[in-house]
C-alpha atoms as a PDB file:
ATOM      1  CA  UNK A   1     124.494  83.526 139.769  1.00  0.00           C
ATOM      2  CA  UNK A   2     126.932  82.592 141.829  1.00  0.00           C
ATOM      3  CA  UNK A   3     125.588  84.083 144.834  1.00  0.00           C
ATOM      4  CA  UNK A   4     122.492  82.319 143.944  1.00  0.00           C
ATOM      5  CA  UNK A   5     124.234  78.955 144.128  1.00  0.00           C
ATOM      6  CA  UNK A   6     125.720  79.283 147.725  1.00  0.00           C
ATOM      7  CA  UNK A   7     122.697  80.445 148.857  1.00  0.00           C
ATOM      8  CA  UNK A   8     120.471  77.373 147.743  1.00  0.00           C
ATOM      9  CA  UNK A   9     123.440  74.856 148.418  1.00  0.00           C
ATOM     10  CA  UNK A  10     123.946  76.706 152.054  1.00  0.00           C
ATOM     11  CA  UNK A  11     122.013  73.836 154.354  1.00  0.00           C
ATOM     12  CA  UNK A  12     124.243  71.377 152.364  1.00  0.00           C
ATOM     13  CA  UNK A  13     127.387  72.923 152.657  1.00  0.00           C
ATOM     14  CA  UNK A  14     129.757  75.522 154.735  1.00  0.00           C
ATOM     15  CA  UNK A  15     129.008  79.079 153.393  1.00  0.00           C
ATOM     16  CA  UNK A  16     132.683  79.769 154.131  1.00  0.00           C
ATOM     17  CA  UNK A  17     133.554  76.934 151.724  1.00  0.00           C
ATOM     18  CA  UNK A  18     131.583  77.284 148.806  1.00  0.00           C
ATOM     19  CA  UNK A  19     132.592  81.077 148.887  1.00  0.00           C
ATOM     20  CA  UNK A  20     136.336  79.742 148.247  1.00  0.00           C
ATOM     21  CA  UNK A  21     135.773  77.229 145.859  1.00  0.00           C
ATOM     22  CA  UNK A  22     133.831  79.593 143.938  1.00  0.00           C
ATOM     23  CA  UNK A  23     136.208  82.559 144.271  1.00  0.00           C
ATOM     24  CA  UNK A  24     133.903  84.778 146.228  1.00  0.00           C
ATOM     25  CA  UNK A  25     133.976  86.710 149.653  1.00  0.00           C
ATOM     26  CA  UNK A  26     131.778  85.222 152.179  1.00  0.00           C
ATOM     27  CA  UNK A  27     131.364  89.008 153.544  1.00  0.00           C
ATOM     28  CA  UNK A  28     130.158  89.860 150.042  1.00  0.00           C
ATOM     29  CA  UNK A  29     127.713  86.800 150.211  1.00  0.00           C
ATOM     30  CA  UNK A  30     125.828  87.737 152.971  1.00  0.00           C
ATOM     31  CA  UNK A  31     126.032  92.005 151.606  1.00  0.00           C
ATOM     32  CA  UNK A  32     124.148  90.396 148.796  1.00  0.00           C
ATOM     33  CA  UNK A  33     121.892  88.215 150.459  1.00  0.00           C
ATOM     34  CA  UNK A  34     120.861  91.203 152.580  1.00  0.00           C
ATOM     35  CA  UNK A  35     119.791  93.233 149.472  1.00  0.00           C
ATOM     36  CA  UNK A  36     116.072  93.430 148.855  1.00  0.00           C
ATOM     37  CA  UNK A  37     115.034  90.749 145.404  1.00  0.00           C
ATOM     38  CA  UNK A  38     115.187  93.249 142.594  1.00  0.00           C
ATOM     39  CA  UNK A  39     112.002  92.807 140.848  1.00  0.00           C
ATOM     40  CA  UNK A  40     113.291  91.424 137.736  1.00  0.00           C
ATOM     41  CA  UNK A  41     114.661  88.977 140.260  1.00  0.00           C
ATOM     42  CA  UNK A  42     111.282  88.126 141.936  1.00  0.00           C
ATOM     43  CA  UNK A  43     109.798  87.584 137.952  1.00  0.00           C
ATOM     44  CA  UNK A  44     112.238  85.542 137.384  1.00  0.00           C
ATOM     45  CA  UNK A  45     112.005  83.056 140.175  1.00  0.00           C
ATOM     46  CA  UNK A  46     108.229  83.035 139.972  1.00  0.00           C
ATOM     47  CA  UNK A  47     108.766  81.696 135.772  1.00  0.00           C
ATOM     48  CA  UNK A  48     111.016  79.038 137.025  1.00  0.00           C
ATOM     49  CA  UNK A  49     108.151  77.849 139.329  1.00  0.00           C
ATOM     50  CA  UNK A  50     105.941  77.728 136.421  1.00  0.00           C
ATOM     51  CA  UNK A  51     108.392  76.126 134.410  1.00  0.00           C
ATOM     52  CA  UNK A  52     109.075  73.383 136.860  1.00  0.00           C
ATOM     53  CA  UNK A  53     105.415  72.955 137.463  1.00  0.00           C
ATOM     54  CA  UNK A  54     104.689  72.583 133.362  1.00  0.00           C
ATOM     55  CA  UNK A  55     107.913  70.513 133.123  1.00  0.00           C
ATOM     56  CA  UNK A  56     106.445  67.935 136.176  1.00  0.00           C
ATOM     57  CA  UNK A  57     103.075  68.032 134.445  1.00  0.00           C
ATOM     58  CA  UNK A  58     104.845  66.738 131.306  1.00  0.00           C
ATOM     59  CA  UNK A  59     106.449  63.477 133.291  1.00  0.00           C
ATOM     60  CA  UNK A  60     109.646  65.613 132.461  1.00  0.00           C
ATOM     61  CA  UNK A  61     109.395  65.561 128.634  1.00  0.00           C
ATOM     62  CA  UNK A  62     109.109  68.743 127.613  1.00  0.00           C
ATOM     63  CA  UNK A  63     112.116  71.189 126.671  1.00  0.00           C
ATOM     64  CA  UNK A  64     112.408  74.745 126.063  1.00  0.00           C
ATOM     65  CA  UNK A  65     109.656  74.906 123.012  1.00  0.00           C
ATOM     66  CA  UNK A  66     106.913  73.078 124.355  1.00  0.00           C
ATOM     67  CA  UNK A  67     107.256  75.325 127.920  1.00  0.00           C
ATOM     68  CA  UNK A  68     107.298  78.367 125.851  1.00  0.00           C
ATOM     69  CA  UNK A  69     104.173  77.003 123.988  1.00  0.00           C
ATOM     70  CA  UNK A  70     102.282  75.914 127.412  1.00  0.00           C
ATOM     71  CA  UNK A  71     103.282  79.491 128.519  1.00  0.00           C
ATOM     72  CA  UNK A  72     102.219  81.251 125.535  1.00  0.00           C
ATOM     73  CA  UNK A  73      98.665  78.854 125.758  1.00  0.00           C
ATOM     74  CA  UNK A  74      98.067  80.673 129.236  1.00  0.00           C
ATOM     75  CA  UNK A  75      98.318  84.379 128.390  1.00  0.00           C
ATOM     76  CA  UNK A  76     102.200  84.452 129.675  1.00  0.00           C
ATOM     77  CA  UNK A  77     104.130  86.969 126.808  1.00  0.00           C
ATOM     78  CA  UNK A  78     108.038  85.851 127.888  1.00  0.00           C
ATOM     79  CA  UNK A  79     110.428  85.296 125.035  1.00  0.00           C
ATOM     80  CA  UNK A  80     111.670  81.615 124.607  1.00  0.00           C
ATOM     81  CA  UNK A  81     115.514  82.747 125.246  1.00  0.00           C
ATOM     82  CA  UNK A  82     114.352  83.519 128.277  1.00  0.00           C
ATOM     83  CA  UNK A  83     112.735  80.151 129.173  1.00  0.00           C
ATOM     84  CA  UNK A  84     115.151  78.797 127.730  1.00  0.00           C
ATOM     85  CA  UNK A  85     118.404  80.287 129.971  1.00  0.00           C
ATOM     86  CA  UNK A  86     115.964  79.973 133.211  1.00  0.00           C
ATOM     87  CA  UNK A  87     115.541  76.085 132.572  1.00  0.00           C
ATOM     88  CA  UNK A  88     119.249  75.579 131.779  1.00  0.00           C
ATOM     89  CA  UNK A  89     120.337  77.964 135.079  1.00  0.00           C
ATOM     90  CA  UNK A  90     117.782  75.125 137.470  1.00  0.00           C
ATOM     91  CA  UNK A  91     119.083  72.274 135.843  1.00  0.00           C
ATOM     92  CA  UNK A  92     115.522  71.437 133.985  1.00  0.00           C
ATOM     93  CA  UNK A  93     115.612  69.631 130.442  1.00  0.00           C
ATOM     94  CA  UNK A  94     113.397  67.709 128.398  1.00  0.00           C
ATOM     95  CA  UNK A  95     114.567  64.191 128.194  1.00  0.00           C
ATOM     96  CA  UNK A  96     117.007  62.599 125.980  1.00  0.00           C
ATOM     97  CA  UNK A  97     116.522  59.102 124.456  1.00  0.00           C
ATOM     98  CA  UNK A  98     119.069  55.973 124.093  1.00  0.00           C
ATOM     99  CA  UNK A  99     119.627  54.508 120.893  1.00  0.00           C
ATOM    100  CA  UNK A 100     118.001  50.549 120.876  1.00  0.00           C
ATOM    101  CA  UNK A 101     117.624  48.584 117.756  1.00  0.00           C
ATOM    102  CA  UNK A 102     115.728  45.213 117.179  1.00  0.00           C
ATOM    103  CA  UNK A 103     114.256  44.127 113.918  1.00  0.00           C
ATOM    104  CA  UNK A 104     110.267  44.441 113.605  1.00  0.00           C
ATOM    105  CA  UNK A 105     109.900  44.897 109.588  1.00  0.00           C
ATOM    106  CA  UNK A 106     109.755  41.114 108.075  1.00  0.00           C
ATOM    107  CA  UNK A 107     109.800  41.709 103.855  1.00  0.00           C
ATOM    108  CA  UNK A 108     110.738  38.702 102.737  1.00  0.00           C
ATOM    109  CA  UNK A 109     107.660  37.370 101.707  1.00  0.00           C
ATOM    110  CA  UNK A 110     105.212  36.217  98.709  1.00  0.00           C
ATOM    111  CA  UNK A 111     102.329  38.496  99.534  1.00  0.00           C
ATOM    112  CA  UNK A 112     101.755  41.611  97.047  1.00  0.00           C
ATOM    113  CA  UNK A 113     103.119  45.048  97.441  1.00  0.00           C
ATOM    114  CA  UNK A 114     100.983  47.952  97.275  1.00  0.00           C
ATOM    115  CA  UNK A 115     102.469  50.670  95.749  1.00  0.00           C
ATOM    116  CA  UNK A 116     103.922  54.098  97.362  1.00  0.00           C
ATOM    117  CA  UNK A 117     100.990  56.456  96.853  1.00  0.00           C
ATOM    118  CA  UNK A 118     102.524  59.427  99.131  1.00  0.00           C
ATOM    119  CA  UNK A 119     105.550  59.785  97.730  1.00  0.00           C
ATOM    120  CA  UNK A 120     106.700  61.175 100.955  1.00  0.00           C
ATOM    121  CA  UNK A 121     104.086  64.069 100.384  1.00  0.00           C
ATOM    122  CA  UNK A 122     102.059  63.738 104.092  1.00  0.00           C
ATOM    123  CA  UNK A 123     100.077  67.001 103.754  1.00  0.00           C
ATOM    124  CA  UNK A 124      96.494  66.381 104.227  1.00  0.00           C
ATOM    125  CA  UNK A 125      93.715  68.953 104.356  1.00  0.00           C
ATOM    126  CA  UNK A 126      91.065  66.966 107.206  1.00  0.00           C
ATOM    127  CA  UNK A 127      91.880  64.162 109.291  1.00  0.00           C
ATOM    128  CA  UNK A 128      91.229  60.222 108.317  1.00  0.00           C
ATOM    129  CA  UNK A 129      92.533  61.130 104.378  1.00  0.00           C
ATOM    130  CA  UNK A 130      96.118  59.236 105.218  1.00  0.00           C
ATOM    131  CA  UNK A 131      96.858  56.969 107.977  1.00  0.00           C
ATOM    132  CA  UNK A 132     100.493  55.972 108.583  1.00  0.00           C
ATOM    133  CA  UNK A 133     101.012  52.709 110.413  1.00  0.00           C
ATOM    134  CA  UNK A 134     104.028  50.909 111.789  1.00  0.00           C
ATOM    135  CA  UNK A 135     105.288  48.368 114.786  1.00  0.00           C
ATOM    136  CA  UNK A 136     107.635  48.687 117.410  1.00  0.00           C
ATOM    137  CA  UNK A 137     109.221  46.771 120.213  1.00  0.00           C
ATOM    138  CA  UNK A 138     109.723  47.230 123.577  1.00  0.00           C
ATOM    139  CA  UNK A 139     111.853  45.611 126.457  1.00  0.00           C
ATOM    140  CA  UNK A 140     110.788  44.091 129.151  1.00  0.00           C
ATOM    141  CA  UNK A 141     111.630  41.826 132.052  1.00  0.00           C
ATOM    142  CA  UNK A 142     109.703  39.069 130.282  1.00  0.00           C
ATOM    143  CA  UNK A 143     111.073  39.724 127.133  1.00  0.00           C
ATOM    144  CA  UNK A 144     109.873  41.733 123.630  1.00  0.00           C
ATOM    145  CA  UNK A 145     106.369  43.609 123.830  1.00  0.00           C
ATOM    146  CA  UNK A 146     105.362  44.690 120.344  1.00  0.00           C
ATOM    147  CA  UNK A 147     103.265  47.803 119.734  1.00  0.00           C
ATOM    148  CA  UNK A 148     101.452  48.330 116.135  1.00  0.00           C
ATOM    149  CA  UNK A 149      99.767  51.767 116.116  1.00  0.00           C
ATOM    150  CA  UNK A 150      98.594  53.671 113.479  1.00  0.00           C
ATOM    151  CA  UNK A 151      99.006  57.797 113.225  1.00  0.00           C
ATOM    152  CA  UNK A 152      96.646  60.187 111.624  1.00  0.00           C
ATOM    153  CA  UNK A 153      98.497  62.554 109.702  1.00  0.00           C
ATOM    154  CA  UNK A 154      95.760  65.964 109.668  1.00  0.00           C
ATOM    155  CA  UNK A 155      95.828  65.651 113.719  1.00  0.00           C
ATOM    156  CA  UNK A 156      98.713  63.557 114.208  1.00  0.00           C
ATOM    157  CA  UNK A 157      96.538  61.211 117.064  1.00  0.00           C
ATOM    158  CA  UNK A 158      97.462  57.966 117.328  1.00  0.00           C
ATOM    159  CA  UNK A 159      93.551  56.392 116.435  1.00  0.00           C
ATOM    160  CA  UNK A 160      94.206  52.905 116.871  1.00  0.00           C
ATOM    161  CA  UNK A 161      96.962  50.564 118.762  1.00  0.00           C
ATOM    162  CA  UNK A 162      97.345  47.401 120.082  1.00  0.00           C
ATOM    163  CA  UNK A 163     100.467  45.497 122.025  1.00  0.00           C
ATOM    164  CA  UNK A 164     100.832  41.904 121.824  1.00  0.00           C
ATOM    165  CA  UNK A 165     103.873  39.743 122.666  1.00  0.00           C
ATOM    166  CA  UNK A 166     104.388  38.433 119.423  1.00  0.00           C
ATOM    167  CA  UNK A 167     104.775  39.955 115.766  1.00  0.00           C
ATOM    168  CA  UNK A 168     102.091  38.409 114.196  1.00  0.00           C
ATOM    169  CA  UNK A 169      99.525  39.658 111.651  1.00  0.00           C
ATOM    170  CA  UNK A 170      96.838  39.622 114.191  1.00  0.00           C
ATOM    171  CA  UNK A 171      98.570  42.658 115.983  1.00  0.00           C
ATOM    172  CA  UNK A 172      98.578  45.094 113.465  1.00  0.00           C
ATOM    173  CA  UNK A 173      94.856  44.142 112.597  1.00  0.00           C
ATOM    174  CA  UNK A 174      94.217  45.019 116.391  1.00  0.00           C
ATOM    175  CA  UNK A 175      95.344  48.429 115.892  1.00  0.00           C
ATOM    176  CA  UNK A 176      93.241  48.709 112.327  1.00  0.00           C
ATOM    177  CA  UNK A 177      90.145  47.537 113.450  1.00  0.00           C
ATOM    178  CA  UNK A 178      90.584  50.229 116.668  1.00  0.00           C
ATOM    179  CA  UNK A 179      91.188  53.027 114.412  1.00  0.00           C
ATOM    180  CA  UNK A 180      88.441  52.232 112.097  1.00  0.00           C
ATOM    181  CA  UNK A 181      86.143  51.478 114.739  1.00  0.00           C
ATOM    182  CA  UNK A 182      87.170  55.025 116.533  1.00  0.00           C
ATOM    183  CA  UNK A 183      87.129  57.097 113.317  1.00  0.00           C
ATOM    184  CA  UNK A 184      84.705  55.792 111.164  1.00  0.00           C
ATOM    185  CA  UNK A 185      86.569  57.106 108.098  1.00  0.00           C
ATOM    186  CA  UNK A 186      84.688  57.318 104.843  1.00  0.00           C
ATOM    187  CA  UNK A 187      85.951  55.302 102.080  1.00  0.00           C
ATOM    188  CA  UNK A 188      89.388  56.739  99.703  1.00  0.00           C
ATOM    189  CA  UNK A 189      91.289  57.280 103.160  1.00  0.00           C
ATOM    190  CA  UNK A 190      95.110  55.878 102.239  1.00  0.00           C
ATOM    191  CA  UNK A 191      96.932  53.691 104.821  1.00  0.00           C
ATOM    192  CA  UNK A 192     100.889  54.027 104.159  1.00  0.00           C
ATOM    193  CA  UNK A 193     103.055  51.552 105.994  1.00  0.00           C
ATOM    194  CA  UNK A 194     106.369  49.284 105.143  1.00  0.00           C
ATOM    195  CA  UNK A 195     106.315  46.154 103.445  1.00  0.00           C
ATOM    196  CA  UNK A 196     106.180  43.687 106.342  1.00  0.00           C
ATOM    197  CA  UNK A 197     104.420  40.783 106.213  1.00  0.00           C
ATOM    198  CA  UNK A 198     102.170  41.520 108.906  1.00  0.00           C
ATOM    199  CA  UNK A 199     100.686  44.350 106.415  1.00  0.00           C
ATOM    200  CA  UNK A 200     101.085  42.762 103.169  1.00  0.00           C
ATOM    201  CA  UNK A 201      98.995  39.467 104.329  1.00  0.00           C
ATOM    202  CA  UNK A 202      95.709  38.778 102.959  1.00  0.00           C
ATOM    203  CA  UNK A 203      93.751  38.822 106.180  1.00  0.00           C
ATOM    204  CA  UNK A 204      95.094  42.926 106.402  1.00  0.00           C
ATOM    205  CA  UNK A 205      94.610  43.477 102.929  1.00  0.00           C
ATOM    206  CA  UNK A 206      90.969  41.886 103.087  1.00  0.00           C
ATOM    207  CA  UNK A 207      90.247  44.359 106.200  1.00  0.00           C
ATOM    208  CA  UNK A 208      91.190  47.538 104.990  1.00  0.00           C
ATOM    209  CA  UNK A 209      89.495  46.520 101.160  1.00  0.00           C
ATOM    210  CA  UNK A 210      86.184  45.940 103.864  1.00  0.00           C
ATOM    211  CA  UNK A 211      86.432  49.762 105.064  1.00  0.00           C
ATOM    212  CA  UNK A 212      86.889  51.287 101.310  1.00  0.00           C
ATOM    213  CA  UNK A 213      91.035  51.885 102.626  1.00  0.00           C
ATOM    214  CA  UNK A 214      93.297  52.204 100.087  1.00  0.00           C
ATOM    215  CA  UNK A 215      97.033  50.595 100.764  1.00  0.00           C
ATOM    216  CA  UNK A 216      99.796  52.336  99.953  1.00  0.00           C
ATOM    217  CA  UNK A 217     103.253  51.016 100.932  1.00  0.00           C
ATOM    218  CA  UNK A 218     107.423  52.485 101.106  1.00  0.00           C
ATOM    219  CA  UNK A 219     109.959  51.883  99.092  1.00  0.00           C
ATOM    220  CA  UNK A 220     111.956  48.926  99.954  1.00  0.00           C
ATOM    221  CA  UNK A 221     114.235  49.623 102.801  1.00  0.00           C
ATOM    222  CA  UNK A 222     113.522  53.340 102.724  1.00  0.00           C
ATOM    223  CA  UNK A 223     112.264  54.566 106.233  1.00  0.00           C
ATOM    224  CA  UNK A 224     111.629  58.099 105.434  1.00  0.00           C
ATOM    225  CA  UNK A 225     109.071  57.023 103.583  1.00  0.00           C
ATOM    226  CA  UNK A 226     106.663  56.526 106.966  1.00  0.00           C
ATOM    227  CA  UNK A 227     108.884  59.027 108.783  1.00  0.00           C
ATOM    228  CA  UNK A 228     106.122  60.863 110.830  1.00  0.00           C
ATOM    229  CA  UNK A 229     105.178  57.068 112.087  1.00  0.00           C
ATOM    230  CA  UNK A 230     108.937  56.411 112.999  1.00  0.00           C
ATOM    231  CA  UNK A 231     109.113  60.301 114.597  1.00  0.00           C
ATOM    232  CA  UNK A 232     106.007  59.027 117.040  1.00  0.00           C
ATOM    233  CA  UNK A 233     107.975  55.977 117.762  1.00  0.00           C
ATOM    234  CA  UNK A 234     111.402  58.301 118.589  1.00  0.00           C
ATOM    235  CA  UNK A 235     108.876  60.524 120.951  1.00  0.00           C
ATOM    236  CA  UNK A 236     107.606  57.594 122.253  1.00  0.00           C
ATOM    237  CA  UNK A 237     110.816  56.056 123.183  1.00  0.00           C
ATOM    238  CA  UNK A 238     113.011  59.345 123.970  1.00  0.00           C
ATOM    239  CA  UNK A 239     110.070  60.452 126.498  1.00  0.00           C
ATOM    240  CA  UNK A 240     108.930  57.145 128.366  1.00  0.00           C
ATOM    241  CA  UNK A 241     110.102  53.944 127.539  1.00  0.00           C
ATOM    242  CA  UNK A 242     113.738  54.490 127.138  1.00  0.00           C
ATOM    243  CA  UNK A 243     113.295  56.409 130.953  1.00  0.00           C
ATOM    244  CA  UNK A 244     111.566  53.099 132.782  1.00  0.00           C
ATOM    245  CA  UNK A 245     112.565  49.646 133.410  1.00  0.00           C
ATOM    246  CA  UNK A 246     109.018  47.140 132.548  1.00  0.00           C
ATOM    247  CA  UNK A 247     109.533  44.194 135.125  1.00  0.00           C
ATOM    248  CA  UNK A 248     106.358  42.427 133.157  1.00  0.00           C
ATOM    249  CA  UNK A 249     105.033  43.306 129.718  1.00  0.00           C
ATOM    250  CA  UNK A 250     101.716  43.476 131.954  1.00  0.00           C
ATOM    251  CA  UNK A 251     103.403  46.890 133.499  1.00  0.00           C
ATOM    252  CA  UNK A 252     104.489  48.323 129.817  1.00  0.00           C
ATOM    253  CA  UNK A 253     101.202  47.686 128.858  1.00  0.00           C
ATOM    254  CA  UNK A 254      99.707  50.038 131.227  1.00  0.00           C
ATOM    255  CA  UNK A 255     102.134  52.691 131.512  1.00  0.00           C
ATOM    256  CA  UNK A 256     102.277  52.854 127.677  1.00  0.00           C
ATOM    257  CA  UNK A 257      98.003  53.082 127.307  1.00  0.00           C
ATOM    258  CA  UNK A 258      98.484  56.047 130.201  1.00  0.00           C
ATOM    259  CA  UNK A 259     101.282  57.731 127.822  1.00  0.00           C
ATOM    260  CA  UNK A 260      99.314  57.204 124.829  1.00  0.00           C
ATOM    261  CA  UNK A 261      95.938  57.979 125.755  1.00  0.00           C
ATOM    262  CA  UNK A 262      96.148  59.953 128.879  1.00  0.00           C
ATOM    263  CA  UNK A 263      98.772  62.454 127.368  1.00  0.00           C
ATOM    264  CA  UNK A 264     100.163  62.279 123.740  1.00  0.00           C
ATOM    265  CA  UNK A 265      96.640  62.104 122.158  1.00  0.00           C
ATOM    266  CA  UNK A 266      94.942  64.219 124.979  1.00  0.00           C
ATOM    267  CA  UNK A 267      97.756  66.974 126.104  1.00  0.00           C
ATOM    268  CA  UNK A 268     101.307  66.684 124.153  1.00  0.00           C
ATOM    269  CA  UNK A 269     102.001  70.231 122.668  1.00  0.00           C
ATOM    270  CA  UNK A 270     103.048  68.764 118.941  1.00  0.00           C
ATOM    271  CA  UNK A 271     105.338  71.119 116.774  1.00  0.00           C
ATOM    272  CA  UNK A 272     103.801  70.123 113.764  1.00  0.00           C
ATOM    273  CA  UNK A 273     101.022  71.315 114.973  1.00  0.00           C
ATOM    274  CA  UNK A 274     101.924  75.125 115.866  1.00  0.00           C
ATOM    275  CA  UNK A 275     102.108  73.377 119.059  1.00  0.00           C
ATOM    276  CA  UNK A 276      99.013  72.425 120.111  1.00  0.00           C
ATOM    277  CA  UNK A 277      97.592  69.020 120.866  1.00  0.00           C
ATOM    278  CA  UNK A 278      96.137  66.046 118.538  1.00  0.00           C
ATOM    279  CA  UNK A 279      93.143  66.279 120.544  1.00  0.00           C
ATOM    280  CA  UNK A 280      92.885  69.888 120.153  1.00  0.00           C
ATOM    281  CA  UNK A 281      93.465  69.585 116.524  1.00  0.00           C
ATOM    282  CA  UNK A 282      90.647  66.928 115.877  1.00  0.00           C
ATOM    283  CA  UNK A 283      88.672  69.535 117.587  1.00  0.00           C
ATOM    284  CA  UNK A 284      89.686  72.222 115.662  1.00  0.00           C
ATOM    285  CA  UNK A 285      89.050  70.551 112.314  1.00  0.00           C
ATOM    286  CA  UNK A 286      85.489  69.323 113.491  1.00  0.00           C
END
């Protein structure tokens, strides 16, 4: 390994030197760099080409588990320790997110309060049967842009979505009437969010009553109760937004439709889904 350091660090620095630093012989460099590539070797730096390559094609999101899974997906039997100590040996790593916090989730209100329906039980057995739906916030140069989406839990796709610069109740009824208007679900599917007022509000309760949608809310103050909707929102965050600086909420809008649409919904390996995509998965249960 060390070897193999000097020799791809050699146009940057003195052979000589890095042999010192590292406590090597430069004579014993160049022996070894004179020996034919072993063929365990050769595998090896052909995998890390295919990891880089699956790790680019990700925007740099995916770690060790999801490049085993792409792997796996094309025929390639190679045991995840292995991916695993070839990505940390060139440096590759899924990205990590930084913590943010702003208040989206407005209770204090007269409206009614559905009750919790789920009971924290998400197991479905076809897509459109429960619906999880939530808001989030985003930073831009411009200030806040909010995103309401809504997640189905069979397939975990995000079916409907809108972003709007301000929190009101017209934002998540964006993102409903998108995900009915996509799905078409038949009526007794359950929509599960929080309590805020944006959901609670008689225009959204008169919308999803229209579809045959029966609300369902959390406990108060209890966010594990829509946990798969906040685990998007983590995803979301840890693998894009928390990675980019939005000069306009015009740019987050259009790098967060390209995330959405053009890779969580359409390519992103998910785990809870034996790693395989949400777009695969609708397919699967068509």
């Amino acid at each position: 390994m060390k070897f193999g350091f000097v020799d791809e660090h050699r146009a940057m620095w003195p052979v000589r030197v890095m042999c010192q630093a590292l406590g090597l012989s430069a004579s014993g460099y160049y022996a070894w760099r004179c020996r034919p590539e072993s063929a365990r070797s050769a595998a090896n730096r052909a995998l890390t080409e295919d990891i880089r390559l699956i790790h680019a094609e990700s925007s740099g999101t995916y770690g060790s588990p999801r490049v085993h899974a792409m792997l796996r997906a094309h025929g390639r039997r190679v045991g995840r320790t292995r991916i695993e100590r070839l990505m940390r040996r060139a440096g590759i790593r899924g990205l990590a997110a930084l913590p943010r916090r702003t208040r989206t989730t407005d209770s204090r209100h007269g409206y009614p309060i559905a009750p919790n329906r789920l009971g924290r039980n998400f197991t479905t057995q076809a897509p459109n049967q429960v619906w999880l739906a939530d808001l989030t916030y985003i930073p831009t140069g411009e200030g806040w842009l909010y995103l309401a989406a809504l997640i189905d839990m069979h397939t975990r796709k995000i079916v409907g979505w809108s972003m709007r610069q301000t929190l009101h109740t017209e934002i998540a009824l964006d993102a409903l009437n998108m995900a009915i208007e996509r799905q078409r679900p038949a009526p007794g599917l359950i929509h599960h969010s929080d309590r805020g007022i944006q959901y609670a509000a008689e225009a959204y309760r008169s919308a999803l009553a229209r579809s045959g949608v029966t609300p369902s809310m959390s406990r108060k103050g209890d966010c594990w109760d829509n946990a798969p909707m906040e685990s998007f929102f983590h995803t979301l965050k840890t693998e894009r937004v928390h990675h980019r600086i939005y000069a306009t909420r015009a740019e987050a809008r259009r790098d967060l439709f390209g995330y959405i649409e053009g890779f969580y919904n359409s390519r992103r390996l998910h785990s809870a889904l034996g790693y395989i995509s949400p777009a695969e998965a609708e397919r699967t249960a068509a």
